[in-house]
Protein backbone atom coordinates (compact mmCIF):
# COMPACT_ATOMS: atom_id res chain seq x y z
CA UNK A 1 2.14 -14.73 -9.23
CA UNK A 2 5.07 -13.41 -6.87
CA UNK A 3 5.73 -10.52 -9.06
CA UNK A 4 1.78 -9.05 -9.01
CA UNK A 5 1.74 -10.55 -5.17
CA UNK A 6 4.74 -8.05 -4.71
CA UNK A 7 2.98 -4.94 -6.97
CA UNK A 8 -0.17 -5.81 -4.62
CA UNK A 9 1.45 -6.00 -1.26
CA UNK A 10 2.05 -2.06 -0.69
CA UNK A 11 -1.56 -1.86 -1.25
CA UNK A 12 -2.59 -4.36 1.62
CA UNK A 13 0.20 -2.77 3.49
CA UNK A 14 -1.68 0.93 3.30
CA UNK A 15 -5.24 -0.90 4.37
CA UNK A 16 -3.21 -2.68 7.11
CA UNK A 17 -1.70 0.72 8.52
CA UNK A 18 -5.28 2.01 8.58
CA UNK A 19 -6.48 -1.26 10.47
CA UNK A 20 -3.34 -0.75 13.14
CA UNK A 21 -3.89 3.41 13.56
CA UNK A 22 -7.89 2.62 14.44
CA UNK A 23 -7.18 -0.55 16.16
CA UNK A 24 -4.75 1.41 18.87
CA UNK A 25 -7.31 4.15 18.80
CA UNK A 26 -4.34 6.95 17.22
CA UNK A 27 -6.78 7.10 14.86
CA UNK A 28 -10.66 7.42 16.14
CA UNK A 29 -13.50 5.93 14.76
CA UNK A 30 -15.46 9.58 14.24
CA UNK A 31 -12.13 10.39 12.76
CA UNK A 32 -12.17 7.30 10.43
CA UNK A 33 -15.45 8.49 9.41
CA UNK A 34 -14.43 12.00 8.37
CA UNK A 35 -11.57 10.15 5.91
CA UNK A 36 -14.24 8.47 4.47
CA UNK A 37 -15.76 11.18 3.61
CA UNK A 38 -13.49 13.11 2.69
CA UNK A 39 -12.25 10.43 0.13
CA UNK A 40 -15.66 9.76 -0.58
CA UNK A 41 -17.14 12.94 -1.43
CA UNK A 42 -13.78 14.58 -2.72
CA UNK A 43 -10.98 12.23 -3.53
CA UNK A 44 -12.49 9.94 -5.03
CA UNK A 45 -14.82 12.01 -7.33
CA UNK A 46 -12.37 14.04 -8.19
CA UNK A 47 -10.53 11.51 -9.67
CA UNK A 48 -13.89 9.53 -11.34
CA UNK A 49 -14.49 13.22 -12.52
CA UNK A 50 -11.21 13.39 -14.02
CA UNK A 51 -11.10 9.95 -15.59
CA UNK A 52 -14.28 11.05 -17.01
CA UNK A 53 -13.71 13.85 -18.81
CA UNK A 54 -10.83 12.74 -20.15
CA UNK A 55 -12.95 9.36 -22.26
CA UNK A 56 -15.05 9.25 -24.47
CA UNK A 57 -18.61 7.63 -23.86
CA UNK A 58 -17.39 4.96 -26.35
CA UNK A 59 -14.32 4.63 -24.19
CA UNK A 60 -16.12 3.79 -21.46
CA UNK A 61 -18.78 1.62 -22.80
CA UNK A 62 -18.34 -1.86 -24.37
CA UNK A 63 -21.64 -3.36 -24.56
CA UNK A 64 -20.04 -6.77 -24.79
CA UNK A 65 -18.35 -6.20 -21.40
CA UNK A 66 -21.34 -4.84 -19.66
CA UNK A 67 -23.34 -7.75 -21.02
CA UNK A 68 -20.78 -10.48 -20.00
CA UNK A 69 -19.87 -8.37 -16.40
CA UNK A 70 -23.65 -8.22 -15.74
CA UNK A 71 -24.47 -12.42 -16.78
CA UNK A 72 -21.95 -12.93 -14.57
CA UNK A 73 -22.58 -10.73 -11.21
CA UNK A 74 -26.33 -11.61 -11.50
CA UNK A 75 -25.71 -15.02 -11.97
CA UNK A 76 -23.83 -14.83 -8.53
CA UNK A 77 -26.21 -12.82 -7.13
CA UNK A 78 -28.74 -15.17 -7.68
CA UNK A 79 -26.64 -17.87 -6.41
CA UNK A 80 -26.52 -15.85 -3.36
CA UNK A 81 -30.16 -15.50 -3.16
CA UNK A 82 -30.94 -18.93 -3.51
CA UNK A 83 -28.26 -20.33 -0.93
CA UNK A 84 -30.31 -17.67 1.52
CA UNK A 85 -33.54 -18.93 0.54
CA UNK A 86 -32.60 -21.97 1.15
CA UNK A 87 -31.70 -21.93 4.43
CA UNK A 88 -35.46 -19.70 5.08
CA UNK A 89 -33.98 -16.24 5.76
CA UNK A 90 -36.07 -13.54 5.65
CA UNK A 91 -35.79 -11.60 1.61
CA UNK A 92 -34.17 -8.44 2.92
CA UNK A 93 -31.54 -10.72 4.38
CA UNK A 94 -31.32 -12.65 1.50
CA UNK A 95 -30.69 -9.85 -0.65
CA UNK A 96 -27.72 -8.28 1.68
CA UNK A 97 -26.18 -11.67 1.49
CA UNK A 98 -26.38 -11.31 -2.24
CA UNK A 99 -24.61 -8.07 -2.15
CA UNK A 100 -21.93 -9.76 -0.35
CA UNK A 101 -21.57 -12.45 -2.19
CA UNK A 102 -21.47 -10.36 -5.82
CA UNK A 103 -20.43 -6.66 -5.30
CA UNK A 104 -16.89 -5.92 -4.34
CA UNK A 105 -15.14 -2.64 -3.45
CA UNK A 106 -14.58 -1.14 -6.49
CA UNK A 107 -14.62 1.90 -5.94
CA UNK A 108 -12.51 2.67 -2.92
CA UNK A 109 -9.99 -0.41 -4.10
CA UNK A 110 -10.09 -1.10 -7.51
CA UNK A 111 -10.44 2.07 -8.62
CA UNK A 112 -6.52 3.08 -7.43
CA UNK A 113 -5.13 0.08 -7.93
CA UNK A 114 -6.24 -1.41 -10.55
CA UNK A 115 -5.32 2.13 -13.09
CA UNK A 116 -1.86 1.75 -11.57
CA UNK A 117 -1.56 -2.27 -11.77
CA UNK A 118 -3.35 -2.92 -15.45
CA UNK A 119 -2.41 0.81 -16.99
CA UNK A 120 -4.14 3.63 -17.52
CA UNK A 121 -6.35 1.96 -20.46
CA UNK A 122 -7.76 -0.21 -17.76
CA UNK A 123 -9.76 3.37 -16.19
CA UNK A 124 -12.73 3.04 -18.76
CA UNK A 125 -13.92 -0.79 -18.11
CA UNK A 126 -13.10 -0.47 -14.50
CA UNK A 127 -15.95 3.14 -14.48
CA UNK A 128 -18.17 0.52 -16.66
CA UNK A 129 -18.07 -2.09 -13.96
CA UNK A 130 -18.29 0.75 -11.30
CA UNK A 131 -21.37 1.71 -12.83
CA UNK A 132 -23.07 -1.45 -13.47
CA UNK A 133 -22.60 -2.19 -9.67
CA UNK A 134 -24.05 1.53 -8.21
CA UNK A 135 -26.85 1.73 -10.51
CA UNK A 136 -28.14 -2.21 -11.20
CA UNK A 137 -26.96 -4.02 -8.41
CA UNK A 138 -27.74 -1.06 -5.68
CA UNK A 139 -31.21 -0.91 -7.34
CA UNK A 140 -31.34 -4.19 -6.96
CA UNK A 141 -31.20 -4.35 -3.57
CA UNK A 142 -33.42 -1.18 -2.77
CA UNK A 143 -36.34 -3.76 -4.83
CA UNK A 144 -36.21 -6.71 -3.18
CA UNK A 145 -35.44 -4.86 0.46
CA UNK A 146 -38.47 -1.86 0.01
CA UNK A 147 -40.56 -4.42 -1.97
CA UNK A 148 -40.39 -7.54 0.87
CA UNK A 149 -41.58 -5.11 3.57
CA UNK A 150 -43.93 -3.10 1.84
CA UNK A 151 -45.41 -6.14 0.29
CA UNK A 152 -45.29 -4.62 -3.25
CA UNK A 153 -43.36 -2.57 -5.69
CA UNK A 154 -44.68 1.58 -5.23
CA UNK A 155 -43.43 4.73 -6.39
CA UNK A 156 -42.00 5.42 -3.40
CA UNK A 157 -39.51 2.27 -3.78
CA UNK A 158 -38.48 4.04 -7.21
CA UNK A 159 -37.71 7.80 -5.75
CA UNK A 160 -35.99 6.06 -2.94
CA UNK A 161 -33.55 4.72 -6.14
CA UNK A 162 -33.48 7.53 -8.00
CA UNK A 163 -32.66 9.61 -4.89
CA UNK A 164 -29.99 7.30 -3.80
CA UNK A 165 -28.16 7.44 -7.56
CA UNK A 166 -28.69 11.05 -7.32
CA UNK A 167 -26.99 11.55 -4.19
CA UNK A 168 -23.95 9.17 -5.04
CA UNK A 169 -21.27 11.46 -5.59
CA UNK A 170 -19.31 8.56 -7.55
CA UNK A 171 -22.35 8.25 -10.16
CA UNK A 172 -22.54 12.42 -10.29
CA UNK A 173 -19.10 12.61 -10.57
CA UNK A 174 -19.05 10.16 -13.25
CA UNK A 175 -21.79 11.54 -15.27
CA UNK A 176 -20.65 15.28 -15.07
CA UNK A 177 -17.10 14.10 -16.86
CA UNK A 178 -18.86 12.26 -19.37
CA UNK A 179 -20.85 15.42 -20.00
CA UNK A 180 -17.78 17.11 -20.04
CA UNK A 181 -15.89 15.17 -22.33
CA UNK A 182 -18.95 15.06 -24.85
CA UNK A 183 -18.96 18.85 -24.87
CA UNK A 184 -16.16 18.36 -26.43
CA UNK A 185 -14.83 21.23 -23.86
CA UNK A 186 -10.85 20.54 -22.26
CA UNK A 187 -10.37 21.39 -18.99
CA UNK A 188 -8.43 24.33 -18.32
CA UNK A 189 -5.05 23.82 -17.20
CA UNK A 190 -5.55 25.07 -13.80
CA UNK A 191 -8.77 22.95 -13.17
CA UNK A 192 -7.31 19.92 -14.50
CA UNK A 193 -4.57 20.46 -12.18
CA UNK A 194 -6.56 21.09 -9.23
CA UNK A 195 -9.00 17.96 -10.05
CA UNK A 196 -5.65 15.80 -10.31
CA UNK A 197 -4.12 16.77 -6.77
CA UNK A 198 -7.25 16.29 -4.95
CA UNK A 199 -7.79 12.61 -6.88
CA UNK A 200 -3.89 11.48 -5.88
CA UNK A 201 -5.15 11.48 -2.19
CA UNK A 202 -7.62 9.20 -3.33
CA UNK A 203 -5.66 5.97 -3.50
CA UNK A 204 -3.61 6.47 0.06
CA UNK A 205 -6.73 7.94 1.32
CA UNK A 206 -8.89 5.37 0.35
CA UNK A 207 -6.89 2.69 1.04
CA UNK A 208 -6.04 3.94 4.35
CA UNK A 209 -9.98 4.22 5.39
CA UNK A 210 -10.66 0.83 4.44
CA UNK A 211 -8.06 -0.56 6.82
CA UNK A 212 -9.58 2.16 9.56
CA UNK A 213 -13.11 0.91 8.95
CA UNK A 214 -12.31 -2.93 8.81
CA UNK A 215 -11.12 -2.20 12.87
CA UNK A 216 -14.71 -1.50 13.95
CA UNK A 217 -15.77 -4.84 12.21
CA UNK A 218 -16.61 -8.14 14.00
CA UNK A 219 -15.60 -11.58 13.12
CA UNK A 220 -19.12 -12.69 13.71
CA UNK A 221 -21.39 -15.63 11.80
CA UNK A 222 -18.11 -17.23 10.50
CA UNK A 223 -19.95 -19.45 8.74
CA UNK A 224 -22.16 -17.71 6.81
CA UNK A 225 -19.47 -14.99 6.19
CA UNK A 226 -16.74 -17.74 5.01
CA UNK A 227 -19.29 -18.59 2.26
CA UNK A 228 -19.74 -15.10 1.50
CA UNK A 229 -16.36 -14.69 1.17
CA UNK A 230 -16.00 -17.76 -1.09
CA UNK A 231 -18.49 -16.68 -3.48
CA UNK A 232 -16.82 -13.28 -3.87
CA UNK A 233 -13.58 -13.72 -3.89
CA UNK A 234 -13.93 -16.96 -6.03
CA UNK A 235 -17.31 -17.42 -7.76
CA UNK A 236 -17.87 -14.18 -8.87
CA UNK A 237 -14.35 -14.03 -10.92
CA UNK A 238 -14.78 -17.27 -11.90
CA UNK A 239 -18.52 -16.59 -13.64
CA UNK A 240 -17.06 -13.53 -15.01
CA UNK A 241 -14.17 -14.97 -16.27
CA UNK A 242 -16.38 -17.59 -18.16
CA UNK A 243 -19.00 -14.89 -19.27
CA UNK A 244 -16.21 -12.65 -20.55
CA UNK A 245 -13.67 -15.57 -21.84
CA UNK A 246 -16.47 -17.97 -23.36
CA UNK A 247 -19.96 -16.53 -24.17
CA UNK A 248 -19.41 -13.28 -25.09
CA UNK A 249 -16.89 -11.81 -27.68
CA UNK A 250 -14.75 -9.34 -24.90
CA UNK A 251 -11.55 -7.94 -26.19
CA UNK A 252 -8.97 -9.79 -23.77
CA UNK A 253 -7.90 -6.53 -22.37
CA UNK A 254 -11.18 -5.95 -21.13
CA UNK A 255 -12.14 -9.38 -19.89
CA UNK A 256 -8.82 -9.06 -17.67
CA UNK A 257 -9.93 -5.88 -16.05
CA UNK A 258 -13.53 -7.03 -15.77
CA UNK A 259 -12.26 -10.36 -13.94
CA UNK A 260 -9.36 -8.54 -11.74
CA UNK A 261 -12.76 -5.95 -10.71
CA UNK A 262 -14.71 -8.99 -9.99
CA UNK A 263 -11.27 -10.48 -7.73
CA UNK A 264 -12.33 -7.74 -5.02
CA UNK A 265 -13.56 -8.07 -1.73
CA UNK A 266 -16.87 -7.26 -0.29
CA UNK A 267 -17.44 -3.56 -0.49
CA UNK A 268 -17.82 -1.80 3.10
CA UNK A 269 -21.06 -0.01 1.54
CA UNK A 270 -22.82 -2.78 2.10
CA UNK A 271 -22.28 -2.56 5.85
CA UNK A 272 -23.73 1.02 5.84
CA UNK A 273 -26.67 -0.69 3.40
CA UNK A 274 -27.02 -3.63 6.51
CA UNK A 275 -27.15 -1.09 8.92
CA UNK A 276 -29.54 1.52 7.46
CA UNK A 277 -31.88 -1.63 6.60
CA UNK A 278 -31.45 -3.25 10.20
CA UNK A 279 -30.29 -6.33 8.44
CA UNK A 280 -27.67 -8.18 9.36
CA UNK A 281 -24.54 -6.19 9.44
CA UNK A 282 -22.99 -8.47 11.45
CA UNK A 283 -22.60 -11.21 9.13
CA UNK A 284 -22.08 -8.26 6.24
CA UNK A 285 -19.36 -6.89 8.94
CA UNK A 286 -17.50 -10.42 9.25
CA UNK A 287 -17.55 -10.84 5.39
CA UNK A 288 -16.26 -7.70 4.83
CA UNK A 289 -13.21 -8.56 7.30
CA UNK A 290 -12.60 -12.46 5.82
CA UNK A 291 -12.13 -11.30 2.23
CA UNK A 292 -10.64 -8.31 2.27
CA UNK A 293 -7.87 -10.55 4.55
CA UNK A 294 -7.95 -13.40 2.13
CA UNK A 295 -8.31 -11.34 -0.94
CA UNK A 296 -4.26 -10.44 -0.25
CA UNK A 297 -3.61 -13.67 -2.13
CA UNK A 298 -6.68 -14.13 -4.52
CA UNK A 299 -6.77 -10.49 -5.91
CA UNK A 300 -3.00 -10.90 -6.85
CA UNK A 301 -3.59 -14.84 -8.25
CA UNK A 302 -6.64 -13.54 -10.37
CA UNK A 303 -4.54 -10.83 -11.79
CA UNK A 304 -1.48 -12.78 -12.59
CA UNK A 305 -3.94 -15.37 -14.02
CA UNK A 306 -5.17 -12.79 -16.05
CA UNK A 307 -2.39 -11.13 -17.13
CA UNK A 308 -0.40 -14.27 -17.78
């Protein structure tokens, strides 16, 4: 475990110099914002884009790993649903705390570091599990939010989806490569080149904003937001892990990266979900900030576990 502790650490260390330049205000929050973007829209989709067109569709999906990835997250979902309902929150509060407890941050942090950790073979199951999250999972949540507080499922619930996949340049970036690489079209050398530059800011970049947006969070609801933490950073691996390992036939490979995907902490677009919704981004805020802090050990003990 030392050995992937050590790969892992420079990582951390690039989210922790992004927590220490917002924290002593060299870095501003409205400047935080505009790296997030800029990783968002550009960085990042240029290297999903890239990734992309360089797979084939079959590359990318293993319907044995999407089956056991998605048994798995939902049956942590609903875990995370029922401890909620339990204690009588409201179902659009339930349903963030579900996100919490089930979707990690894949795409700003697994994404970079788990190509350069597990290979570049690991790229196609990671965009599966990437995938699975933005368009089930974020659907999910639209549902249960839209459909609690309009009392029913309408068509507006479904455009508000359909809209929000649209607009997410990680799914459009995603689906334009696969288009790409169906074609059966290369990329010229001096758009390949260009695509490649702009996705190698993506993992300092990325990594950096997630330490600069973790400084505006508040340790608030410790309670709630240590279970949260628990059930990401521990459950959700773990039901993976059993999905991949025991009930359905996975190719080891995959099962790793699946599991190592499922290691990762809360991901911070939940927050922005919380706070768009009105629900709870306090407690979202505080689990975001417990396990990406604690996920410095269990993201490198899942992946030496894995990789063992």
């Amino acid at each position: 475990m030392l050995a992937i502790f050590l790969k892992t650490l420079p990582f951390f260390a690039l989210i922790g110099l992004g927590y220490g330049a917002a924290k002593t205000r060299f870095f501003t929050e409205e400047a935080s914002a505009y790296l997030t973007k800029f990783v968002f829209y550009f960085a990042l989709s240029a290297m999903l884009f890239r990734f992309s067109a360089n797979l084939s569709f079959a590359e990318i999906f293993d319907a044995w790993l999407a089956m056991a990835y998605l048994w798995g997250t939902a049956f942590v979902y609903a875990v995370g649903l029922l401890v909620a309902f339990w204690r009588r929150v409201k179902v659009e509060t339930a349903a963030i705390e579900a996100q919490c407890a089930a979707i990690g941050n894949t795409g700003f942090l697994g994404v970079p570091m788990l190509a350069l950790l597990l290979g570049d073979e690991a790229v196609g199951p990671i965009i599966l599990v990437l995938s699975i999250d933005l368009i089930v999972f974020s659907s999910a949540l639209v549902i249960l939010v839209e459909g609690s507080r309009d009392g029913r499922m309408s068509l507006g619930v479904l455009k508000t989806i359909g809209m929000g996949l649209v607009k997410n340049p990680m799914i459009v970036s995603i689906t334009l490569g696969l288009a790409v690489a169906a074609s059966g079209w290369t990329l010229p050398v001096p758009v390949n080149e260009f695509v490649t530059i702009l996705g190698n800011a993506a993992t300092p970049g990325a990594l950096f904003a997630i330490g600069a947006s973790l400084a505006s969070k508040s340790a608030e609801r410790l309670f709630i937001a240590g279970w949260l933490s628990f059930a990401k950073l521990m459950l959700h691996p773990l039901f993976v892990a059993i999905a991949a390992l025991v009930l359905f036939p996975v190719e080891p490979y995959a099962a790793a990266v699946a599991v190592s995907a499922a290691s990762l902490p809360v991901a911070g677009n939940v927050f922005i979900l919380a706070q768009h919704y009105g629900t709870s981004p306090q407690r979202v805020s505080a689990s975001i900030l417990i396990s990406t802090a604690a996920s410095i050990v269990t993201v490198s003990a899942w992946i030496a576990w894995v990789t063992s």
